[in-house]
N, C-alpha and C. Protein backbone atom coordinates (compact mmCIF):
# COMPACT_ATOMS: atom_id res chain seq x y z
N UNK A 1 -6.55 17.65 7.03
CA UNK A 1 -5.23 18.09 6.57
C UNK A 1 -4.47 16.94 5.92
N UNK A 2 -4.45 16.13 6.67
CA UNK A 2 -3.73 14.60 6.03
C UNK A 2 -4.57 14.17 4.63
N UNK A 3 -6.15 14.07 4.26
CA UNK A 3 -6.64 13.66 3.53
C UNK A 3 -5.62 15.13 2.40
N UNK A 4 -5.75 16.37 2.34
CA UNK A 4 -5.45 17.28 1.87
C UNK A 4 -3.97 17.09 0.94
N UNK A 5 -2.91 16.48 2.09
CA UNK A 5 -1.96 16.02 1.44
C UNK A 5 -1.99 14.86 0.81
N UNK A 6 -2.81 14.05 0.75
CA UNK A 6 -2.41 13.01 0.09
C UNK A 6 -2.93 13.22 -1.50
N UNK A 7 -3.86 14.01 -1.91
CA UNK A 7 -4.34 14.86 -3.44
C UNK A 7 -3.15 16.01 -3.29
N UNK A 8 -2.41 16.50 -2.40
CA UNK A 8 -1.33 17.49 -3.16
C UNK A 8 -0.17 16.67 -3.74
N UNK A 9 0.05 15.45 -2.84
CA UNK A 9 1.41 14.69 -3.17
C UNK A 9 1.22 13.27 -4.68
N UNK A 10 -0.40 13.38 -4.71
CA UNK A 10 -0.85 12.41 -5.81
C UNK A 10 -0.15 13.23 -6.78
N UNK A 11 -0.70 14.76 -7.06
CA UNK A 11 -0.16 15.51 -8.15
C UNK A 11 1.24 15.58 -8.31
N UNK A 12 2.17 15.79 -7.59
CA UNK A 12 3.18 15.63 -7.59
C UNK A 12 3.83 14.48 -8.23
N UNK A 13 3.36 13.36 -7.65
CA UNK A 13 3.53 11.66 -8.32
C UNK A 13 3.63 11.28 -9.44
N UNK A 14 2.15 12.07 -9.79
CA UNK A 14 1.99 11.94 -11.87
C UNK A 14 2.67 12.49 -12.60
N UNK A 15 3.12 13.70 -11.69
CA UNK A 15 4.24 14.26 -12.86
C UNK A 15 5.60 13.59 -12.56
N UNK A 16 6.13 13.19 -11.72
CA UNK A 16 7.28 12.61 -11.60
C UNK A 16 7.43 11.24 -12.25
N UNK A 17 6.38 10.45 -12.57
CA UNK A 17 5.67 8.63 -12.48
C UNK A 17 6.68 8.45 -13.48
N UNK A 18 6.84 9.32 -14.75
CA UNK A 18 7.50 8.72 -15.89
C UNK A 18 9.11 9.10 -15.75
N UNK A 19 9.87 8.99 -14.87
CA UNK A 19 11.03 9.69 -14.91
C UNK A 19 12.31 8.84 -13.70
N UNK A 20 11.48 7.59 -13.36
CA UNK A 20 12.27 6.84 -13.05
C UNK A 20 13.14 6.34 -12.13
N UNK A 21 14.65 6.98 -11.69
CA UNK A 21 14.78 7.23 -10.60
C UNK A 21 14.46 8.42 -9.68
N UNK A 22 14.07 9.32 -10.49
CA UNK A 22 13.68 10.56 -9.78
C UNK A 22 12.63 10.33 -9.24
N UNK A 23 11.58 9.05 -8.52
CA UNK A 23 10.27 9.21 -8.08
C UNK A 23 10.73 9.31 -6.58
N UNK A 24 10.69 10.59 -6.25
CA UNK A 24 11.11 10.67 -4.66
C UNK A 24 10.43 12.25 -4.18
N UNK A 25 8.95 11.64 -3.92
CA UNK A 25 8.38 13.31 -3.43
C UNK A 25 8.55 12.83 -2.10
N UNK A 26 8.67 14.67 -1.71
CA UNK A 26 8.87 15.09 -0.56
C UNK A 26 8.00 14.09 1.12
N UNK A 27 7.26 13.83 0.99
CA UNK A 27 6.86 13.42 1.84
C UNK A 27 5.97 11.92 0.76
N UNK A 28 5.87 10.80 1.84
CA UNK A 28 4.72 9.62 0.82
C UNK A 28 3.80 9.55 2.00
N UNK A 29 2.35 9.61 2.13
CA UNK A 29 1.42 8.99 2.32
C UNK A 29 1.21 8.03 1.08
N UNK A 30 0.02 7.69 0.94
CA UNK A 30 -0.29 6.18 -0.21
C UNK A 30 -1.09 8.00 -1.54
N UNK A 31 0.43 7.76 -2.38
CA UNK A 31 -0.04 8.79 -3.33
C UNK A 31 -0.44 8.39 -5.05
N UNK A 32 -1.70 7.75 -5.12
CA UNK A 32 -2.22 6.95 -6.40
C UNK A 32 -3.21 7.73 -6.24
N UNK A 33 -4.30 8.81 -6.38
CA UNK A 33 -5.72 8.92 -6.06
C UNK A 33 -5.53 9.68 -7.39
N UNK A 34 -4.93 10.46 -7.70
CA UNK A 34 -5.29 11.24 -8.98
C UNK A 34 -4.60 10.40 -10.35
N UNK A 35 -4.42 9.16 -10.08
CA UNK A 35 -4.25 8.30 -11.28
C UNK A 35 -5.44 7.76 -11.72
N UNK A 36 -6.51 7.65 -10.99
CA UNK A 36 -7.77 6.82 -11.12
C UNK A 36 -9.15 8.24 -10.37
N UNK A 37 -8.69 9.47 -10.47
CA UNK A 37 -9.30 10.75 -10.15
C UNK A 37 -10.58 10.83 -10.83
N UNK A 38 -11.84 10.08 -11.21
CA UNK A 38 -13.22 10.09 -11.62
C UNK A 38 -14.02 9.54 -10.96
N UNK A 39 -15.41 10.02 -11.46
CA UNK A 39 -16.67 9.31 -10.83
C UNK A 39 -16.15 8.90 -8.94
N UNK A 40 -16.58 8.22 -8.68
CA UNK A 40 -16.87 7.87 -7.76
C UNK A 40 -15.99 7.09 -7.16
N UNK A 41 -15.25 6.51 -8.09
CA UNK A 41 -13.28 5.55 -7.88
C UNK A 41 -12.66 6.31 -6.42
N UNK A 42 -13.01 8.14 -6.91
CA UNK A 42 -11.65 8.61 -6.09
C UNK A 42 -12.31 8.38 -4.76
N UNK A 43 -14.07 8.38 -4.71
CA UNK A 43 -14.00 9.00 -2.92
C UNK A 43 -13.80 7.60 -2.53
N UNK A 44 -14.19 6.31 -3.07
CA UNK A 44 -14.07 5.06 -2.32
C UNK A 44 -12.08 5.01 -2.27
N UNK A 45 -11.29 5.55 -2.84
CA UNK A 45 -9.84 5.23 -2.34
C UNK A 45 -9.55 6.80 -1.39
N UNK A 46 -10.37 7.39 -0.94
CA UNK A 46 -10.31 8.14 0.07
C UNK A 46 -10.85 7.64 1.06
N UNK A 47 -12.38 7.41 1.10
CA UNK A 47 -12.52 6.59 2.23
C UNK A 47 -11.79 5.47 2.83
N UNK A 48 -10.70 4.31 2.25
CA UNK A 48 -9.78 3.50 2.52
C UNK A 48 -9.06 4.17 3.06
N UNK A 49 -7.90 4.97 2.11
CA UNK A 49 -7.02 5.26 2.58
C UNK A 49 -7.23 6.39 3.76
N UNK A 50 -8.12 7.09 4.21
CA UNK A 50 -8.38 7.61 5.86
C UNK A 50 -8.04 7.12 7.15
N UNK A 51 -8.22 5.31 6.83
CA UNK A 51 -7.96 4.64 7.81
C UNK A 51 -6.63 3.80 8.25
N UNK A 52 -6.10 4.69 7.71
CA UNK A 52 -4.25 3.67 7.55
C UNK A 52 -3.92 4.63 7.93
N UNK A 53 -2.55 4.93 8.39
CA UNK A 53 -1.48 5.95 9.17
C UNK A 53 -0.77 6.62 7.75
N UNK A 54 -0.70 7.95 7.58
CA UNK A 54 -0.60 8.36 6.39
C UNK A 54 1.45 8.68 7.02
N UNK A 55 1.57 8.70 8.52
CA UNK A 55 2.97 8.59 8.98
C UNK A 55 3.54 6.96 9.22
N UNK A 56 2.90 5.99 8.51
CA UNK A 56 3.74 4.88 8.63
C UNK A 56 4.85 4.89 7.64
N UNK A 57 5.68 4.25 8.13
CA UNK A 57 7.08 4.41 7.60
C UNK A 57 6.75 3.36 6.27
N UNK A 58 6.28 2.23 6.29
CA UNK A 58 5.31 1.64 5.32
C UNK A 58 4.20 1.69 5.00
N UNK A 59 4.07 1.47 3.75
CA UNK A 59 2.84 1.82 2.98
C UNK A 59 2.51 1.01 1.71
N UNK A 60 1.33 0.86 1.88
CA UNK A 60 0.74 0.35 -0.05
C UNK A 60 -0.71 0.56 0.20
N UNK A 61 -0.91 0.82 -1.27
CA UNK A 61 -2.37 0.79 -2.00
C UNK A 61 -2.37 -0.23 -2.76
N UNK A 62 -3.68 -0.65 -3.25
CA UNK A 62 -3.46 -1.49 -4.53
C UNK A 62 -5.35 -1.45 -4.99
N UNK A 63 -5.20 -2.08 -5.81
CA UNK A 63 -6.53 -2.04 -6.41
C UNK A 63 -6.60 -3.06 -7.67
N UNK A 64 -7.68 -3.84 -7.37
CA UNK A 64 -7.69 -5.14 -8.54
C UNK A 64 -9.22 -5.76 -8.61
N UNK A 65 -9.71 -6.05 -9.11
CA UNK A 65 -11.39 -7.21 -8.79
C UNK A 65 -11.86 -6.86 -7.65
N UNK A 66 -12.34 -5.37 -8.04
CA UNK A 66 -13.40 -4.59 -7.66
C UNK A 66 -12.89 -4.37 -6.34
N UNK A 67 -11.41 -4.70 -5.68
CA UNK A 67 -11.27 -4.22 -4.04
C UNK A 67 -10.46 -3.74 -4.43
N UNK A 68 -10.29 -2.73 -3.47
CA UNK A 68 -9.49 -1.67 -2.80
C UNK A 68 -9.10 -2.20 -1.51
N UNK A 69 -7.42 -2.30 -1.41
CA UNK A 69 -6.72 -2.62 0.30
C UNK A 69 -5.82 -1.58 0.29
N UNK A 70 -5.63 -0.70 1.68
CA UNK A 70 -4.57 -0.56 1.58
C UNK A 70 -3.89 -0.40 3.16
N UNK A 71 -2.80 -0.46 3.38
CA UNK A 71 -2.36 -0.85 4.61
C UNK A 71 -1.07 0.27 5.16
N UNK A 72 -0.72 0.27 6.44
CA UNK A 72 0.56 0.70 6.97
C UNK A 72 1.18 0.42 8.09
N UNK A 73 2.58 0.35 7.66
CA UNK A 73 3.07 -0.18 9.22
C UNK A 73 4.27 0.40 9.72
N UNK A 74 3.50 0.94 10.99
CA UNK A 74 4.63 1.88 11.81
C UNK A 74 5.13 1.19 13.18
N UNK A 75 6.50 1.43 13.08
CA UNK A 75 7.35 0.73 14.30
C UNK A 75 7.15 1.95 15.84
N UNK A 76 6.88 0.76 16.51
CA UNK A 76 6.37 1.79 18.12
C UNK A 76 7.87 1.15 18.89
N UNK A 77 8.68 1.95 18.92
CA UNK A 77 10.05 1.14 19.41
C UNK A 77 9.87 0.85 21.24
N UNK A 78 8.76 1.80 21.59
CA UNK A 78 8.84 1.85 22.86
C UNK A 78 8.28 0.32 23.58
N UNK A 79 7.61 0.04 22.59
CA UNK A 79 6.58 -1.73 22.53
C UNK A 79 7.30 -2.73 22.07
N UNK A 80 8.26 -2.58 21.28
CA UNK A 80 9.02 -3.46 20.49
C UNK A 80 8.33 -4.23 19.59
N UNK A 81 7.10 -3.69 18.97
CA UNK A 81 6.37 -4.14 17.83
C UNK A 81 6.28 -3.03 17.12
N UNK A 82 5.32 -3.62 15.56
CA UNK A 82 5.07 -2.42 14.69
C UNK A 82 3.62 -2.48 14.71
N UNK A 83 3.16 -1.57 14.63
CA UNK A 83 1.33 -1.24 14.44
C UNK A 83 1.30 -1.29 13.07
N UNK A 84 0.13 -2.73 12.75
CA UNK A 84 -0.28 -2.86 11.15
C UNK A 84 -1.79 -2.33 10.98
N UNK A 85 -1.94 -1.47 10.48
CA UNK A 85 -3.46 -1.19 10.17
C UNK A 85 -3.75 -1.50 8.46
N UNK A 86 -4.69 -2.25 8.13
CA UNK A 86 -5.03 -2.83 7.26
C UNK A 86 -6.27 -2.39 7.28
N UNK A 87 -7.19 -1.66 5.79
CA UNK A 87 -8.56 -1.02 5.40
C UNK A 87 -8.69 -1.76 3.94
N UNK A 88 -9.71 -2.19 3.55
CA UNK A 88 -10.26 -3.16 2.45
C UNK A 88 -11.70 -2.42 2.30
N UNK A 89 -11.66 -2.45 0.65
CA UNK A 89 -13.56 -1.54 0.61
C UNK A 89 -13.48 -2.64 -0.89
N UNK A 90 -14.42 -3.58 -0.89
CA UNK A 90 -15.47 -4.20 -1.99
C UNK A 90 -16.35 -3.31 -2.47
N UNK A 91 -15.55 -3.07 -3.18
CA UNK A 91 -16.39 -1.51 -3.97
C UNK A 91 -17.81 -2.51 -5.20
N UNK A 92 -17.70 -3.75 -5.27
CA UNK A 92 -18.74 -4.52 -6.12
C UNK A 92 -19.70 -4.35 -5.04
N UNK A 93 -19.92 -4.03 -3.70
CA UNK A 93 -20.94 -3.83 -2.81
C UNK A 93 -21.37 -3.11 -2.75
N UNK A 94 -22.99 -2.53 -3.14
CA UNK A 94 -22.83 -0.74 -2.95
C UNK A 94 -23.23 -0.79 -1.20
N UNK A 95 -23.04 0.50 -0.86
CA UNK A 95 -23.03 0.80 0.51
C UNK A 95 -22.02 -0.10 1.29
N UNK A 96 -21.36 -0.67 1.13
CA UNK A 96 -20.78 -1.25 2.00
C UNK A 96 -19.51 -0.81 2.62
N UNK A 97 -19.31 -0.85 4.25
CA UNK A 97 -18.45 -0.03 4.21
C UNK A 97 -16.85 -0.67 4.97
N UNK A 98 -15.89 0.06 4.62
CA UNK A 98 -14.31 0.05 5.23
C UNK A 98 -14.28 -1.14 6.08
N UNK A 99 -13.63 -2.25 5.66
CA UNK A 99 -13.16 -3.05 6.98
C UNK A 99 -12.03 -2.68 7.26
N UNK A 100 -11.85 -2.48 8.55
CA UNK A 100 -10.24 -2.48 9.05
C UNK A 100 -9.49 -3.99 9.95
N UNK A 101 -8.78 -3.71 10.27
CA UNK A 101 -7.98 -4.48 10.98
C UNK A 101 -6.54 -4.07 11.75
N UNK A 102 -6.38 -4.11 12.60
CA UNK A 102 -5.35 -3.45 13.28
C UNK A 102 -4.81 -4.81 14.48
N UNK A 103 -3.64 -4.67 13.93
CA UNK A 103 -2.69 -5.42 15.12
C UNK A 103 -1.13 -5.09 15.22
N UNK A 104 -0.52 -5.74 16.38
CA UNK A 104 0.84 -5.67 16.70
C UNK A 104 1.80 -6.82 15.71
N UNK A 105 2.56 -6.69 15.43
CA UNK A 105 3.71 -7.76 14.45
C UNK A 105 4.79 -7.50 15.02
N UNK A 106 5.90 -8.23 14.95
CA UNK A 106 7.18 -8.64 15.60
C UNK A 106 7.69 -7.56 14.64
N UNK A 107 8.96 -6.85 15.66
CA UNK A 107 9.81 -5.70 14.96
C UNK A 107 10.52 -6.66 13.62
N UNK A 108 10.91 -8.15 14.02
CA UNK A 108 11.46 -8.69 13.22
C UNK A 108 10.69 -8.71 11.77
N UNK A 109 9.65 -8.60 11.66
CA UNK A 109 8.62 -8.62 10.33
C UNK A 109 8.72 -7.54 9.70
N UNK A 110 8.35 -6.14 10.65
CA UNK A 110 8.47 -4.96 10.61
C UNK A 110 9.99 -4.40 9.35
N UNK A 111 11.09 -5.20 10.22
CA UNK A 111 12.35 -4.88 9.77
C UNK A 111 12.70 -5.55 8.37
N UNK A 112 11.95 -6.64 8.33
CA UNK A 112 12.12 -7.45 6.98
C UNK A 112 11.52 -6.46 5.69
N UNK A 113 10.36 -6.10 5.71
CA UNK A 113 9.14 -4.99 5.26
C UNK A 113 10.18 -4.49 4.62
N UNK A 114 10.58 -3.58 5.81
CA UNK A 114 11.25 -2.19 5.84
C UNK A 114 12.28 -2.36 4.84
N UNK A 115 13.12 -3.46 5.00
CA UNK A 115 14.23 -3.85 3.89
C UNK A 115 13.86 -3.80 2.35
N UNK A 116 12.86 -5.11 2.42
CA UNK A 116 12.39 -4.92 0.96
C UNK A 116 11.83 -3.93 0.29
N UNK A 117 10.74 -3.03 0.68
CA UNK A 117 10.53 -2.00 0.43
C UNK A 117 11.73 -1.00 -0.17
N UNK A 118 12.27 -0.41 0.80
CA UNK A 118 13.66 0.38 0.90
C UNK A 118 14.65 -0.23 -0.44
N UNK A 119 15.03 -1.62 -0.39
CA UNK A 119 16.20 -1.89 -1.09
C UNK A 119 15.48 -1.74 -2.64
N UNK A 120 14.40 -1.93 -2.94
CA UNK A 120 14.22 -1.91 -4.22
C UNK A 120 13.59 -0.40 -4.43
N UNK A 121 12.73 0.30 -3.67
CA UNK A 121 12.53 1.75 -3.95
C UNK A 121 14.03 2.49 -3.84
N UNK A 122 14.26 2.43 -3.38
CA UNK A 122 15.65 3.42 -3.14
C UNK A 122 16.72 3.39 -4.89
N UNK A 123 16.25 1.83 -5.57
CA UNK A 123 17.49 1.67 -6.29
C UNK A 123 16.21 1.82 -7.58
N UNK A 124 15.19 1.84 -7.58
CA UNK A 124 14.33 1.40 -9.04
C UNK A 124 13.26 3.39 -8.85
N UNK A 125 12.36 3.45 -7.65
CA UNK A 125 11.34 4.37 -7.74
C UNK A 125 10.40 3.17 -8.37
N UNK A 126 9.95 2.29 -8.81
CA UNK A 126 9.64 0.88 -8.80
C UNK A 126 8.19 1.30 -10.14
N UNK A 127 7.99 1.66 -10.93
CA UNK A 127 7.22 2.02 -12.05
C UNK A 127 7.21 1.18 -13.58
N UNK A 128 6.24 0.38 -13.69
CA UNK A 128 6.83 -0.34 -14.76
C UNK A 128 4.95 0.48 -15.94
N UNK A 129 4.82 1.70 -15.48
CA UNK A 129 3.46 1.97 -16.77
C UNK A 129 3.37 3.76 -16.58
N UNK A 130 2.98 4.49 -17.52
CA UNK A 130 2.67 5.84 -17.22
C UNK A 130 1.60 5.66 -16.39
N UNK A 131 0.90 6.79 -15.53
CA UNK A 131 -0.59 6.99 -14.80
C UNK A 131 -1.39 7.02 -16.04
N UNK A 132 -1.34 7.05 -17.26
CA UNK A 132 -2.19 7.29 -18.14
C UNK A 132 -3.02 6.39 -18.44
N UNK A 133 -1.99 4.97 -18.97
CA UNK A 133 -2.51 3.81 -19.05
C UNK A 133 -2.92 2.98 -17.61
N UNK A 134 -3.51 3.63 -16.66
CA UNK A 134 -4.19 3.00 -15.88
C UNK A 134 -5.26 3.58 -15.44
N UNK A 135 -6.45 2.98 -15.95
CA UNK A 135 -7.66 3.91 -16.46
C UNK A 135 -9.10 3.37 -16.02
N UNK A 136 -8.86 1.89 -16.22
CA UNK A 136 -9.78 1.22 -15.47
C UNK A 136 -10.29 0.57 -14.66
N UNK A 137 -11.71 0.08 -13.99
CA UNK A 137 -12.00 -0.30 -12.47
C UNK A 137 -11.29 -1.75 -12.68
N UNK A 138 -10.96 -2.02 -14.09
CA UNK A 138 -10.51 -3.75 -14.18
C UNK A 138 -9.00 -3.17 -13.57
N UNK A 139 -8.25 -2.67 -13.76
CA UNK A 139 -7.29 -2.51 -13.32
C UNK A 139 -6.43 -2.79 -12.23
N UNK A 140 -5.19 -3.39 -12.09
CA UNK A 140 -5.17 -4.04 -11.05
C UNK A 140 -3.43 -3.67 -10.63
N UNK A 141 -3.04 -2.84 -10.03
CA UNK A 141 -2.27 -2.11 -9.87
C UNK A 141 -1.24 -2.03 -8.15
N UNK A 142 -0.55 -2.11 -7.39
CA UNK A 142 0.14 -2.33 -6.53
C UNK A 142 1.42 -0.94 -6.32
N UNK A 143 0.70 -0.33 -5.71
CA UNK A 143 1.79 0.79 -5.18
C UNK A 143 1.84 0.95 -3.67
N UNK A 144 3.64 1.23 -3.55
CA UNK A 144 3.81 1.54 -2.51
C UNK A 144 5.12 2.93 -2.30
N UNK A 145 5.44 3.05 -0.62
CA UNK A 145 5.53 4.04 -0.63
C UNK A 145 6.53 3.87 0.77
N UNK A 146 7.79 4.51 1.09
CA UNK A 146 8.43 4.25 2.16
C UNK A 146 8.98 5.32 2.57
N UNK A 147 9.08 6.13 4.15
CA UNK A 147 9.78 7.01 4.87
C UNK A 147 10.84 6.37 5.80
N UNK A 148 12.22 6.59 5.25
CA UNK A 148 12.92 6.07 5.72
C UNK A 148 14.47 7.16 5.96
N UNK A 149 15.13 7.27 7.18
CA UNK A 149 16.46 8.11 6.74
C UNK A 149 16.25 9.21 6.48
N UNK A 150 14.87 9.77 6.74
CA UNK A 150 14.43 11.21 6.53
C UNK A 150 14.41 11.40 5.09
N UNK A 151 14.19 10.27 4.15
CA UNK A 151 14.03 10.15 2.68
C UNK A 151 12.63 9.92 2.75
N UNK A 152 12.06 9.79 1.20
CA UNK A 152 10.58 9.23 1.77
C UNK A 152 10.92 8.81 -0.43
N UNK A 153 10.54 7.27 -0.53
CA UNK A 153 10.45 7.19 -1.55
C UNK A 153 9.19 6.03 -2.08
N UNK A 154 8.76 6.43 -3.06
CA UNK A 154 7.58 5.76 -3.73
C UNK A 154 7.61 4.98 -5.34
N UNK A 155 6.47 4.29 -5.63
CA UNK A 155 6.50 3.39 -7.18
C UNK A 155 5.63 2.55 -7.31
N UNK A 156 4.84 2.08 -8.30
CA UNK A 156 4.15 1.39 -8.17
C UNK A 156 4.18 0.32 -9.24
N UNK A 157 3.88 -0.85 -9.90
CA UNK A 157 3.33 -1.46 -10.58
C UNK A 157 2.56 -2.11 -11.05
N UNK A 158 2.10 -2.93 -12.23
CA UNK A 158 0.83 -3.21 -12.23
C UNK A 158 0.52 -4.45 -12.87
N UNK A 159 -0.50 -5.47 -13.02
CA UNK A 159 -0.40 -6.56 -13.32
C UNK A 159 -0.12 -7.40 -14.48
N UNK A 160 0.68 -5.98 -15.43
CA UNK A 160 0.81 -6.57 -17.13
C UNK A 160 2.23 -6.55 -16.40
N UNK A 161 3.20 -6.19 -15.77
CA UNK A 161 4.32 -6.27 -15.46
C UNK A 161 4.91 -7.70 -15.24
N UNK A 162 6.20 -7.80 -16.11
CA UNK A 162 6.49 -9.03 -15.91
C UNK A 162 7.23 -9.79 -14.92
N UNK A 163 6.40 -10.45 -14.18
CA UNK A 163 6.94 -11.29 -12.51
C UNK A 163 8.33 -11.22 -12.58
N UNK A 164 8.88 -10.45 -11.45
CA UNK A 164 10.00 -10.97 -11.17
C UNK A 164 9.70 -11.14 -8.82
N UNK A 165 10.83 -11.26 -8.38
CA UNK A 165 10.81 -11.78 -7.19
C UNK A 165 10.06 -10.93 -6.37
N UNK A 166 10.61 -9.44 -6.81
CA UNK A 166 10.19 -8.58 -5.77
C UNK A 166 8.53 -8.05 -5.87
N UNK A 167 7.90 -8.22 -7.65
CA UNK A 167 6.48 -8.20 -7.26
C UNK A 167 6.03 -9.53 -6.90
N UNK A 168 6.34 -10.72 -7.31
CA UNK A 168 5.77 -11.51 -6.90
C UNK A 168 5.71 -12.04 -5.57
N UNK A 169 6.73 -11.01 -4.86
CA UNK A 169 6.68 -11.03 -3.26
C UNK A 169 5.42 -10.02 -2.54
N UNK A 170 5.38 -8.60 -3.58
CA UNK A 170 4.66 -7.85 -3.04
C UNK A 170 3.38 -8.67 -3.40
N UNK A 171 2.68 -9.38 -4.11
CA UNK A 171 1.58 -10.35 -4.29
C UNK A 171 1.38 -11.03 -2.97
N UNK A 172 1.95 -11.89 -2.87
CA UNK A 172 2.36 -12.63 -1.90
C UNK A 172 1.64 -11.91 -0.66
N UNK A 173 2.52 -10.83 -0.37
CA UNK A 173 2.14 -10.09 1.29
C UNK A 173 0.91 -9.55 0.80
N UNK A 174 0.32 -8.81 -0.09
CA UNK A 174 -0.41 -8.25 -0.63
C UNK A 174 -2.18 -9.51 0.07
N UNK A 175 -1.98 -10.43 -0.94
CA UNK A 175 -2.79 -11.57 -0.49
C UNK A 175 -3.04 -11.78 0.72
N UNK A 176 -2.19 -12.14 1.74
CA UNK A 176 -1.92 -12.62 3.38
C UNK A 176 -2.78 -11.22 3.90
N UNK A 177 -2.41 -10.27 3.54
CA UNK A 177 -2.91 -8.75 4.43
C UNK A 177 -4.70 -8.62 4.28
N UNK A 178 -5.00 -9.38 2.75
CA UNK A 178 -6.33 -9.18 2.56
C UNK A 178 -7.16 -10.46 3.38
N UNK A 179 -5.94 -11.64 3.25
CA UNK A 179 -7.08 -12.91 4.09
C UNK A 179 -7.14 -11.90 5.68
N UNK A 180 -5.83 -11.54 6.03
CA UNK A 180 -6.30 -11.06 7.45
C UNK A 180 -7.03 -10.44 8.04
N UNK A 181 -7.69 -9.04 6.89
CA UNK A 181 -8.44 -8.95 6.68
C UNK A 181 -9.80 -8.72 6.74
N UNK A 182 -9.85 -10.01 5.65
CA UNK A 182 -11.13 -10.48 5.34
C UNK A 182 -11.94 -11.42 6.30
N UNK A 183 -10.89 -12.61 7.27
CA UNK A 183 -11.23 -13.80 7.85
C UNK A 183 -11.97 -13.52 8.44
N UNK A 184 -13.17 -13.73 9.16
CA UNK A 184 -13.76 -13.36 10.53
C UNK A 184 -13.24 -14.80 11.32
N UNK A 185 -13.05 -13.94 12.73
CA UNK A 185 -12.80 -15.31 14.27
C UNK A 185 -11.75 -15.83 13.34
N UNK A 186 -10.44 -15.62 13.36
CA UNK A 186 -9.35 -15.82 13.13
C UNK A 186 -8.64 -16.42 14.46
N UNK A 187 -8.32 -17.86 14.45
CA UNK A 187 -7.23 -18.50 15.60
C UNK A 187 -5.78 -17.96 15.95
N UNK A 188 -6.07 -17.42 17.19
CA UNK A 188 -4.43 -16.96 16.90
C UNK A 188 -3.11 -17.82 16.24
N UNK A 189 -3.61 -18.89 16.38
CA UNK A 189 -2.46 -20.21 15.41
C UNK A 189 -2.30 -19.41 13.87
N UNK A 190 -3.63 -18.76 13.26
CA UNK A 190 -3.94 -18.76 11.96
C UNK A 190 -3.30 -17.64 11.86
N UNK A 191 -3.65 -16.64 12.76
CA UNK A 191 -3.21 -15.18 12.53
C UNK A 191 -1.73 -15.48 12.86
N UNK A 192 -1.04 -15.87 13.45
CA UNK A 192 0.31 -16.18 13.30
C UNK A 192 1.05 -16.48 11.87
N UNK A 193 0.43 -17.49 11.53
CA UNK A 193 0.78 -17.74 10.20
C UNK A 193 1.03 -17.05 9.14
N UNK A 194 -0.42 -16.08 9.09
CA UNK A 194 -0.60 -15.06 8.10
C UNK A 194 0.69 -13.99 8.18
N UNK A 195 0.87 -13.56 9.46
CA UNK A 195 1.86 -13.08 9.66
C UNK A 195 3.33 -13.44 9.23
N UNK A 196 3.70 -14.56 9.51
CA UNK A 196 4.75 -15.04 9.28
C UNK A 196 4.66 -15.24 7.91
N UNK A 197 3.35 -15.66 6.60
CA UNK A 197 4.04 -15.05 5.54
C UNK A 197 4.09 -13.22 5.21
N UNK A 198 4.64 -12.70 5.90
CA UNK A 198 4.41 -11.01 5.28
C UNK A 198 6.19 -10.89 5.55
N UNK A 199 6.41 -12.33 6.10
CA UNK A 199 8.14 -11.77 6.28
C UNK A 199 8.87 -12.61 5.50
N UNK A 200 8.00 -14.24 5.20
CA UNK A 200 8.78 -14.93 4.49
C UNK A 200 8.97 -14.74 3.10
């Protein structure tokens, strides 16, 4: 059912993508799959995205040099952390399959997220290309997606876009989420770190 919505709310996306502040469908899981909808692209960003919380209040996809990450992070208030689940597929591998990663992060990280996300979706819908012109596996693209206030708003951009703070922040966390990752036998000293940049 969840995989189900996330191809009803993609469609929805593409038609809204060019229109700016209006990118605000009804519900966001990570909704990019029918921008890149051929061959064999779509089932490897289905198989990813299966393994992330399609109810985290945060969200991103992205896709660049042949990987696919995409991540979510939902606040468990009862723990006083947020649950990060992080899924990565090296699609240059054939057969190779889904790494995940799952851990706890300080509400304080959580809340930082939550801000940036929110303050710039809420005021942009965050789109700097039609779905049209993004067509290929070179393609290297960064969308995300936030439920917040019983709102739920989404946007994405992509790597011809010209740097300003807030993508070159989403880079930033973007990077840190894939070393975490990727690392095997990670020191908790290290995994601290990584963490602490996803807030700085």
């Amino acid at each position: 059912m969840a995989r189900a919505s996330f191809i009803a709310i993609a469609s929805l996306l593409v038609l809204q993508a060019t229109q700016g502040q209006d990118l605000r469908p009804e519900r966001s899981p990570i909704e990019m799959l029918t921008m890149l909808s051929y061959g064999t692209l779509l089932q490897d960003f289905s198989q990813v995205i299966a393994h992330v919380n399609p109810a985290a209040e945060i969200q991103l996809l992205s896709y660049g040099h042949a990987k696919i990450i995409a991540f979510s992070i939902h606040e468990m208030k009862d723990k006083g952390t947020a649950e990060l689940i992080i899924a990565i597929l090296d699609i240059s591998r054939k057969n190779t399959p889904v790494s995940t990663r799952q851990l706890r992060i300080p509400l304080s990280t959580f809340e930082s997220l939550k801000k940036l996300w929110s303050e710039e979706l809420r005021r942009t819908a965050y789109h700097d290309a039609p779905p049209s012109t993004i067509t290929t596996r070179d393609a290297l693209f960064y969308h995300l997606a936030i439920q917040t206030d019983c709102q739920s708003y989404a946007g994405y951009f992509t790597s011809s876009v010209h740097p300003t703070a807030f993508t070159t922040r989403i880079i930033t966390i973007v990077d840190a989420m894939t070393e975490l990752a990727e690392t095997p036998h990670l020191t908790p000293e290290a995994e601290n770190k990584l963490i602490a940049r996803l807030a700085n």
